[in-house]
Structure formats: C-alpha cells, structure tokens
PDB file of N, CA and C in Angstrom:
ATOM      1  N   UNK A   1      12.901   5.346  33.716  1.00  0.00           N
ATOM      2  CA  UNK A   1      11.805   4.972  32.838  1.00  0.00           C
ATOM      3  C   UNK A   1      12.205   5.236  31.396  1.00  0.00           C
ATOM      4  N   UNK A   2      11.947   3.966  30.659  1.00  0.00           N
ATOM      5  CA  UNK A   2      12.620   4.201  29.034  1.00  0.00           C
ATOM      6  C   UNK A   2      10.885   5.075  28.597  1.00  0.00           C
ATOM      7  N   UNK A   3      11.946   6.136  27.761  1.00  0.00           N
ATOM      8  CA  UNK A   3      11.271   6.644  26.302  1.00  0.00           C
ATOM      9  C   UNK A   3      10.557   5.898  25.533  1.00  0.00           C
ATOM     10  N   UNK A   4       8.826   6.225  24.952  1.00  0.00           N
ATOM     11  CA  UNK A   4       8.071   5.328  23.874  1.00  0.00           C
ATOM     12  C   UNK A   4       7.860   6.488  23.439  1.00  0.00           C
ATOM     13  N   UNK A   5       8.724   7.339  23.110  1.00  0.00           N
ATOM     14  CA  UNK A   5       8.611   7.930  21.906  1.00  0.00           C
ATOM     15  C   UNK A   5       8.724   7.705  20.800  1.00  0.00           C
ATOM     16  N   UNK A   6       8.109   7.684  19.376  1.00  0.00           N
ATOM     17  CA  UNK A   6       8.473   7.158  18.105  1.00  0.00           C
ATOM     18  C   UNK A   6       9.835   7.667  17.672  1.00  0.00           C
ATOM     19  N   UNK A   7      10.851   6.727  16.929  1.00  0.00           N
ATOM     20  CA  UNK A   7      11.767   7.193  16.519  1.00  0.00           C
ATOM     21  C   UNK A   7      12.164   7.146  15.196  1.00  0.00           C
ATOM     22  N   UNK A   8      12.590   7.570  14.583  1.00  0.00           N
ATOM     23  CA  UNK A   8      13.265   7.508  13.106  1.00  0.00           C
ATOM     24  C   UNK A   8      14.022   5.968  12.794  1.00  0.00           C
ATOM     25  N   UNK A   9      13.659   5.807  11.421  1.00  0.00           N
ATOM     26  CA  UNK A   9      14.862   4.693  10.736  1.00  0.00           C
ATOM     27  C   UNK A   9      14.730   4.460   9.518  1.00  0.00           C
ATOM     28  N   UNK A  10      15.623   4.289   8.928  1.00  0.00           N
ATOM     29  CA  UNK A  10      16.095   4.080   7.550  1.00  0.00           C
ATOM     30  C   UNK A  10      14.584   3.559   6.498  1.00  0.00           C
ATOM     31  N   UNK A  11      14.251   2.894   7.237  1.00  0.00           N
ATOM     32  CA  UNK A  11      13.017   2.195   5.964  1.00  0.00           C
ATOM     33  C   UNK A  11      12.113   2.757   6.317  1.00  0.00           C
ATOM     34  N   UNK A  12      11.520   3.888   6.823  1.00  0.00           N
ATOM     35  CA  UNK A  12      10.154   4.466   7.441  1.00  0.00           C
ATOM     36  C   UNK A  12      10.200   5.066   5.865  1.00  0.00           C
ATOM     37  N   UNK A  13       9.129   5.513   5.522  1.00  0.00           N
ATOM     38  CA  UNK A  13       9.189   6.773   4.266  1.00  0.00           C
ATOM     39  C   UNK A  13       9.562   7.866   4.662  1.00  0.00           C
ATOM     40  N   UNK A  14       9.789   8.894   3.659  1.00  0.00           N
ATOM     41  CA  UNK A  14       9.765  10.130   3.943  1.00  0.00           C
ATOM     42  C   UNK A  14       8.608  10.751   4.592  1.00  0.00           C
ATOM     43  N   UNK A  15       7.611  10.389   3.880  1.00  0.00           N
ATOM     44  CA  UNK A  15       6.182  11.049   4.423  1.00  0.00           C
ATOM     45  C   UNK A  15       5.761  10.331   5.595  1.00  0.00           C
ATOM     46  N   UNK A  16       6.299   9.597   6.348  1.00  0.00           N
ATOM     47  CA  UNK A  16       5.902   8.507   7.547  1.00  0.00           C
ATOM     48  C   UNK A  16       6.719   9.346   8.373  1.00  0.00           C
ATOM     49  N   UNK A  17       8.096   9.681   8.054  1.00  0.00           N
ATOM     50  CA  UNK A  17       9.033  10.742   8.677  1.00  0.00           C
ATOM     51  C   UNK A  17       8.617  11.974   9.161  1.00  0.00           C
ATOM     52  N   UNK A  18       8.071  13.042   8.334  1.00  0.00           N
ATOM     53  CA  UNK A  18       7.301  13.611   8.326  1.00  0.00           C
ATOM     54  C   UNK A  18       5.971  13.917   9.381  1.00  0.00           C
ATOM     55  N   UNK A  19       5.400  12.759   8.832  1.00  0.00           N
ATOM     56  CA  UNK A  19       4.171  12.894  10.714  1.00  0.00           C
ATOM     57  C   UNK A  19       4.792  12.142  11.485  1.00  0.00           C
ATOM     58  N   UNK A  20       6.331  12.434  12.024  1.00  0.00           N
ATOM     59  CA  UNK A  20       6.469  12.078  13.450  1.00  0.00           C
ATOM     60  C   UNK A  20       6.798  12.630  14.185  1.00  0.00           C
ATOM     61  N   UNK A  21       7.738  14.251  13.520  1.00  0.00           N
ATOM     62  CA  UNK A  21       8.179  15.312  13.475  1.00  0.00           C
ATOM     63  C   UNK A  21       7.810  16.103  13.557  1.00  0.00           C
ATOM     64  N   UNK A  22       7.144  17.402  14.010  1.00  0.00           N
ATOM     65  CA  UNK A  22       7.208  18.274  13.171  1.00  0.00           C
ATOM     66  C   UNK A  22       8.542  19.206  12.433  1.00  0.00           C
ATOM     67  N   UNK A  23       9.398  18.977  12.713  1.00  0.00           N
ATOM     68  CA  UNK A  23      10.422  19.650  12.092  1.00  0.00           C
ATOM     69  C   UNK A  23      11.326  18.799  11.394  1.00  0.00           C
ATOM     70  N   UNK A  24      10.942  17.642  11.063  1.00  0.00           N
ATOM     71  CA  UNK A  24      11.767  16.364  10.276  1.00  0.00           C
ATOM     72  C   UNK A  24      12.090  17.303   8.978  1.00  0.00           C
ATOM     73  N   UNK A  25      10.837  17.877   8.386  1.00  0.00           N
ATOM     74  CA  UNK A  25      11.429  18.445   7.040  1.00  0.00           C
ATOM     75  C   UNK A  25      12.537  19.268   7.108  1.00  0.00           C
ATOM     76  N   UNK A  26      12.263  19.755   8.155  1.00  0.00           N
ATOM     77  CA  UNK A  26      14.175  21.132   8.064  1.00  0.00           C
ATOM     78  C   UNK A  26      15.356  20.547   7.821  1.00  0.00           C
ATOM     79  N   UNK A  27      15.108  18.953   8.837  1.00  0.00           N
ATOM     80  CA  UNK A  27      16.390  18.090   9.091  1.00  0.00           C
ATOM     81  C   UNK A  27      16.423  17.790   7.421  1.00  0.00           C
ATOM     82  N   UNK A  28      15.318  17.527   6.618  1.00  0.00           N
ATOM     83  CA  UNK A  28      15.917  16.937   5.368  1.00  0.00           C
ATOM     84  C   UNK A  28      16.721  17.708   4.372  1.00  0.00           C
ATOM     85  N   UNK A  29      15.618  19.203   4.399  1.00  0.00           N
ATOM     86  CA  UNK A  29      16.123  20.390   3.665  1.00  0.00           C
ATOM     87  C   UNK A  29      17.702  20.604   4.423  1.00  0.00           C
ATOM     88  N   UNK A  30      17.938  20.500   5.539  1.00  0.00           N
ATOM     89  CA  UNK A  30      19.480  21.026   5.755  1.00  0.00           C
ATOM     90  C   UNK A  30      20.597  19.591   4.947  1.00  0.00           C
ATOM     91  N   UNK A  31      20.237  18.552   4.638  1.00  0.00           N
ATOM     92  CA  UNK A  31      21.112  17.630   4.050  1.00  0.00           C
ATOM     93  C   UNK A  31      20.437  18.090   2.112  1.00  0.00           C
ATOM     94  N   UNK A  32      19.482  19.223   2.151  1.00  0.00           N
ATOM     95  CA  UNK A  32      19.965  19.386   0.718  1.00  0.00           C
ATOM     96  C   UNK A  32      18.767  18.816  -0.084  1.00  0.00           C
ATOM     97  N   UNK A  33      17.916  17.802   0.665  1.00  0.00           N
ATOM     98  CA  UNK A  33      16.973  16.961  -0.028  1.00  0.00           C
ATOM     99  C   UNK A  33      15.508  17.577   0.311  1.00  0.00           C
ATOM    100  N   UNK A  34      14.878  17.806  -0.690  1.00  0.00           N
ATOM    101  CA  UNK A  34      13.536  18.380  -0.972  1.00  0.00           C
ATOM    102  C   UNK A  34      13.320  19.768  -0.697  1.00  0.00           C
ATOM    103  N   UNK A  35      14.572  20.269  -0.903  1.00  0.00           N
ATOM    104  CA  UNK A  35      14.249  22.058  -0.179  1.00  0.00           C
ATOM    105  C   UNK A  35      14.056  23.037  -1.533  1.00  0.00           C
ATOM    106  N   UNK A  36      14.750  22.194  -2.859  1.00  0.00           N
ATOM    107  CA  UNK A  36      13.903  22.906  -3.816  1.00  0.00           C
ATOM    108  C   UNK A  36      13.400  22.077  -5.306  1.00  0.00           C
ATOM    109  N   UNK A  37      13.254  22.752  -6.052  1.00  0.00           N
ATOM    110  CA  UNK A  37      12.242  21.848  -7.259  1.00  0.00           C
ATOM    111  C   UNK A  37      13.308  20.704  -7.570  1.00  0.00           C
ATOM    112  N   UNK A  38      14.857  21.104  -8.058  1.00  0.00           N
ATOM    113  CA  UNK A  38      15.584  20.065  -8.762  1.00  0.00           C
ATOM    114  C   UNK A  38      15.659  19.284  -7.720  1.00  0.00           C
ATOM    115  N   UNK A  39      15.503  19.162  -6.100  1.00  0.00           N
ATOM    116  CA  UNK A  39      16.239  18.047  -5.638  1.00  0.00           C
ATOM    117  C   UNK A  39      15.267  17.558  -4.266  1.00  0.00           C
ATOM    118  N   UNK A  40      13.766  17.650  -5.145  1.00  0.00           N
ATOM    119  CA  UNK A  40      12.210  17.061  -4.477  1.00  0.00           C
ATOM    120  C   UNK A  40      12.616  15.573  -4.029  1.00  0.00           C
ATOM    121  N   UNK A  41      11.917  15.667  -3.316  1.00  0.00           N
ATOM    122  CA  UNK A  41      11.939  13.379  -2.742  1.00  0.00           C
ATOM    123  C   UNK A  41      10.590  13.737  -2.524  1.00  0.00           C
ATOM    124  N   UNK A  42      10.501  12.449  -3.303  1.00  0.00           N
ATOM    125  CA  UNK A  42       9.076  11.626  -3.452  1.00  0.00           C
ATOM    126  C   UNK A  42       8.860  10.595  -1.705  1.00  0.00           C
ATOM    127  N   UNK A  43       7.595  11.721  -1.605  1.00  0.00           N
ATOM    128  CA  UNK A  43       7.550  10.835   0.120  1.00  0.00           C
ATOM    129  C   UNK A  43       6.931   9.614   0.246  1.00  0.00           C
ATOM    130  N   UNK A  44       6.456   8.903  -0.948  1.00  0.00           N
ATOM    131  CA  UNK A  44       6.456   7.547  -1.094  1.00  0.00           C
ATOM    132  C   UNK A  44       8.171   6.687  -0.843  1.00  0.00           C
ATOM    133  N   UNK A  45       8.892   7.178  -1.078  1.00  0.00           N
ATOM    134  CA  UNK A  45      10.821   6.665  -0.816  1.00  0.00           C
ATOM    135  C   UNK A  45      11.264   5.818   0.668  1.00  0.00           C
ATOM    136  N   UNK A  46      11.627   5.818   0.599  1.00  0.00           N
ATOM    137  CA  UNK A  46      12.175   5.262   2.004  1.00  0.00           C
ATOM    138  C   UNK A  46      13.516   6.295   2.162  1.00  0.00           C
ATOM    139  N   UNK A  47      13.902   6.198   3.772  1.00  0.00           N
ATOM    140  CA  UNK A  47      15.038   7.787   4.250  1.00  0.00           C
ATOM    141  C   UNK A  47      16.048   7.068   3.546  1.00  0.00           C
ATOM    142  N   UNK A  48      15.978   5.538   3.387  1.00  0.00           N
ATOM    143  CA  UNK A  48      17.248   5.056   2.621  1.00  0.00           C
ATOM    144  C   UNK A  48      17.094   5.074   1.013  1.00  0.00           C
ATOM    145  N   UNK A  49      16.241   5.198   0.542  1.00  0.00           N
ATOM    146  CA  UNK A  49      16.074   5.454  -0.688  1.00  0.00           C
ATOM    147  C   UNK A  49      16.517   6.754  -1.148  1.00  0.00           C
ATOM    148  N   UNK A  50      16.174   7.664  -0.264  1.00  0.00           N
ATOM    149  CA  UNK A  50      16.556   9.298  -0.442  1.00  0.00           C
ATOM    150  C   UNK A  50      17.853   9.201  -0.342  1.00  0.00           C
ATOM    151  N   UNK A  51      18.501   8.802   0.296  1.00  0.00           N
ATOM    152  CA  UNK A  51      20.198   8.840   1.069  1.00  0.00           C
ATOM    153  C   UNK A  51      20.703   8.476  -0.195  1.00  0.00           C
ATOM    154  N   UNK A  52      20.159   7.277  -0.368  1.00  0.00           N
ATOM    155  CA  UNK A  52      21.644   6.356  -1.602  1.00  0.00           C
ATOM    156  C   UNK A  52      21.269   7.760  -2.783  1.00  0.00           C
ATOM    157  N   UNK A  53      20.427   7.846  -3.321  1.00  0.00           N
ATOM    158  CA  UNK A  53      19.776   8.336  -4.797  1.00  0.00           C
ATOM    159  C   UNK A  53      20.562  10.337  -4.078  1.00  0.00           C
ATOM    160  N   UNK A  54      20.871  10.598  -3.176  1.00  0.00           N
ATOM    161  CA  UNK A  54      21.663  11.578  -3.152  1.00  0.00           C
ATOM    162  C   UNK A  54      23.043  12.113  -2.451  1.00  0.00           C
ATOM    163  N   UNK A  55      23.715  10.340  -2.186  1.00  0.00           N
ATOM    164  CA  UNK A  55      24.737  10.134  -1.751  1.00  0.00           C
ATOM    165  C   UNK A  55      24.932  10.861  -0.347  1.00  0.00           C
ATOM    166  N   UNK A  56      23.998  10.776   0.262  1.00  0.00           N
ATOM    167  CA  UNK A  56      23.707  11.272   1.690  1.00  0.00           C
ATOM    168  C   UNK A  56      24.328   9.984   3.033  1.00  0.00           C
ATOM    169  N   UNK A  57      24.749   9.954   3.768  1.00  0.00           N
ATOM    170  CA  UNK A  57      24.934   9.071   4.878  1.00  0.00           C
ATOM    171  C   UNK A  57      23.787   8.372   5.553  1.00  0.00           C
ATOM    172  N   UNK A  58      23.504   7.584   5.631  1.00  0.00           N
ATOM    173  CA  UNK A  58      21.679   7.570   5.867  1.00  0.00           C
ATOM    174  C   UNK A  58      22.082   7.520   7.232  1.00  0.00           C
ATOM    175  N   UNK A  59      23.045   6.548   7.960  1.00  0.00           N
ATOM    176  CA  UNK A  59      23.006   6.608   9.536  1.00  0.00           C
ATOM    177  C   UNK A  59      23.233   8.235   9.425  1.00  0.00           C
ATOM    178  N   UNK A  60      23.793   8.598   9.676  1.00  0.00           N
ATOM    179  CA  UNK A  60      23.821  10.827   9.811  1.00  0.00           C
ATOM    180  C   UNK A  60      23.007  11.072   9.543  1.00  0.00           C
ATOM    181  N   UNK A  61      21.984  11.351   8.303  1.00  0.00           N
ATOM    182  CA  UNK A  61      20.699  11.468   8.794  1.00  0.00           C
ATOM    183  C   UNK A  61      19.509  10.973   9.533  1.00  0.00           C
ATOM    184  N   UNK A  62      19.649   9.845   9.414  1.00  0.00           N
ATOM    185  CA  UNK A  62      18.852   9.333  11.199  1.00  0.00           C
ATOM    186  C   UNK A  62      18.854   9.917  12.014  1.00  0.00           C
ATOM    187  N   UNK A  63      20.183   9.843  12.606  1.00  0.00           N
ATOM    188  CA  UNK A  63      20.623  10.142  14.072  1.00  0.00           C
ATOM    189  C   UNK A  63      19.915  11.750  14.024  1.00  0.00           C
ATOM    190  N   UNK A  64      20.609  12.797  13.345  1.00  0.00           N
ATOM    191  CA  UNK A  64      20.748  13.696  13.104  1.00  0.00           C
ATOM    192  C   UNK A  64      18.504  13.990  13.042  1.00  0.00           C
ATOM    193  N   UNK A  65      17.730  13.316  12.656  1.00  0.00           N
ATOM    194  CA  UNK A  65      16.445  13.204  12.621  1.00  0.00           C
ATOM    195  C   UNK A  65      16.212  12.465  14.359  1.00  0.00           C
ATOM    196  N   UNK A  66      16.832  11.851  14.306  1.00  0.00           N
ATOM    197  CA  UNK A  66      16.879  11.421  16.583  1.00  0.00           C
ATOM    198  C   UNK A  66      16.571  12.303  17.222  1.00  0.00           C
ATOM    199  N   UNK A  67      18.314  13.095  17.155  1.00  0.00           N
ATOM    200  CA  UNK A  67      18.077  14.036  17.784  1.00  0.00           C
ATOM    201  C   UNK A  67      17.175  15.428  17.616  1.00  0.00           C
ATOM    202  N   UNK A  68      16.150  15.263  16.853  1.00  0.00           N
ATOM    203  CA  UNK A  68      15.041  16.263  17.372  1.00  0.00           C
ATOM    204  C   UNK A  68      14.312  15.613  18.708  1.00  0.00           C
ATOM    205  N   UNK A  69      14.368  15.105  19.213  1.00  0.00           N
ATOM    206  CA  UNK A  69      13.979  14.052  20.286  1.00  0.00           C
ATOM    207  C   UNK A  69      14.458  14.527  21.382  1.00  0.00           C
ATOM    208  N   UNK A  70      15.883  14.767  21.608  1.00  0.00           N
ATOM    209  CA  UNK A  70      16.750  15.139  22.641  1.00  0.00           C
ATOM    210  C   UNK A  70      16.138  16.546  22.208  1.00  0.00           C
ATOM    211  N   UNK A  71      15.965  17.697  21.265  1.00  0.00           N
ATOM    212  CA  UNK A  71      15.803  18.959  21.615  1.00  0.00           C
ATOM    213  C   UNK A  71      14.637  19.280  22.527  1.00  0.00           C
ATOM    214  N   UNK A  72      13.468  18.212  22.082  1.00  0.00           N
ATOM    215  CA  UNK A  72      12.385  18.582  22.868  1.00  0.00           C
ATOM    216  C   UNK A  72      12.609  17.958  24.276  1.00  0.00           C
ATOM    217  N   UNK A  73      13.520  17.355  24.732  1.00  0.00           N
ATOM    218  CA  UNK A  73      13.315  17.035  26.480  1.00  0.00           C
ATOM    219  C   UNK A  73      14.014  18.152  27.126  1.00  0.00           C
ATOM    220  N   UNK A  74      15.261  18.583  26.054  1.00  0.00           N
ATOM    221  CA  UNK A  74      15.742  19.740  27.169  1.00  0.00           C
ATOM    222  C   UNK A  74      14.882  21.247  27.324  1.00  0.00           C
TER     223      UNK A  74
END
C-alpha cells in the first residue's frame, strides 16, 4: 500500500513547509537558513527561493526534509 503522506518540494513555501512538519524547521536551521537574525527566510519564499538566495542544494534539502518521513515509520 503506497504512502499519502504529504511530501516536500521545491516550490511549496517555507511556511507551507513548516505545517507539514513538525520538525521541518530544524531541517532548515541545520542547512544554516533561519536559525538566526542575519540569515531569517521570509516564509512567504519558496524552498527554492531560500536555496538559490543561500547557495544551498535545493534537491539536498528536499530529500533531506523527506526523510523526516522515513524517521517517523521506523
């Protein structure tokens, strides 16, 4: 039986990211983005808007935002 769990992608917003997660924000703060004042994202952005504007990998952070998915089945 396939998964209908919601998943992450590049054009969702940040703040759309956010309520799908609860721990999406850690995943962002560990790539560096919004964990303090100089380097906030505006959760109006898109995950690809954040990526390019901080030279981030956007597929790596996807995936890397996925797999909170796989933590909660095991």
């Amino acid at each position: 039986m396939q998964s209908t769990q919601p998943r992450f992608f590049k054009e969702m917003t940040v703040g759309e990211a956010m309520q799908v997660h609860p721990e999406a924000g850690l995943v962002f703060s560990s790539y560096h983005l919004g964990g303090c004042s100089h380097c906030s994202i505006n959760e109006i952005e898109t995950i690809e808007q954040v990526c390019q504007g901080y030279g981030v990998e956007v597929e790596t952070l996807v995936e890397s935002l996925n797999n909170l998915f796989s933590e909660d089945e095991e």
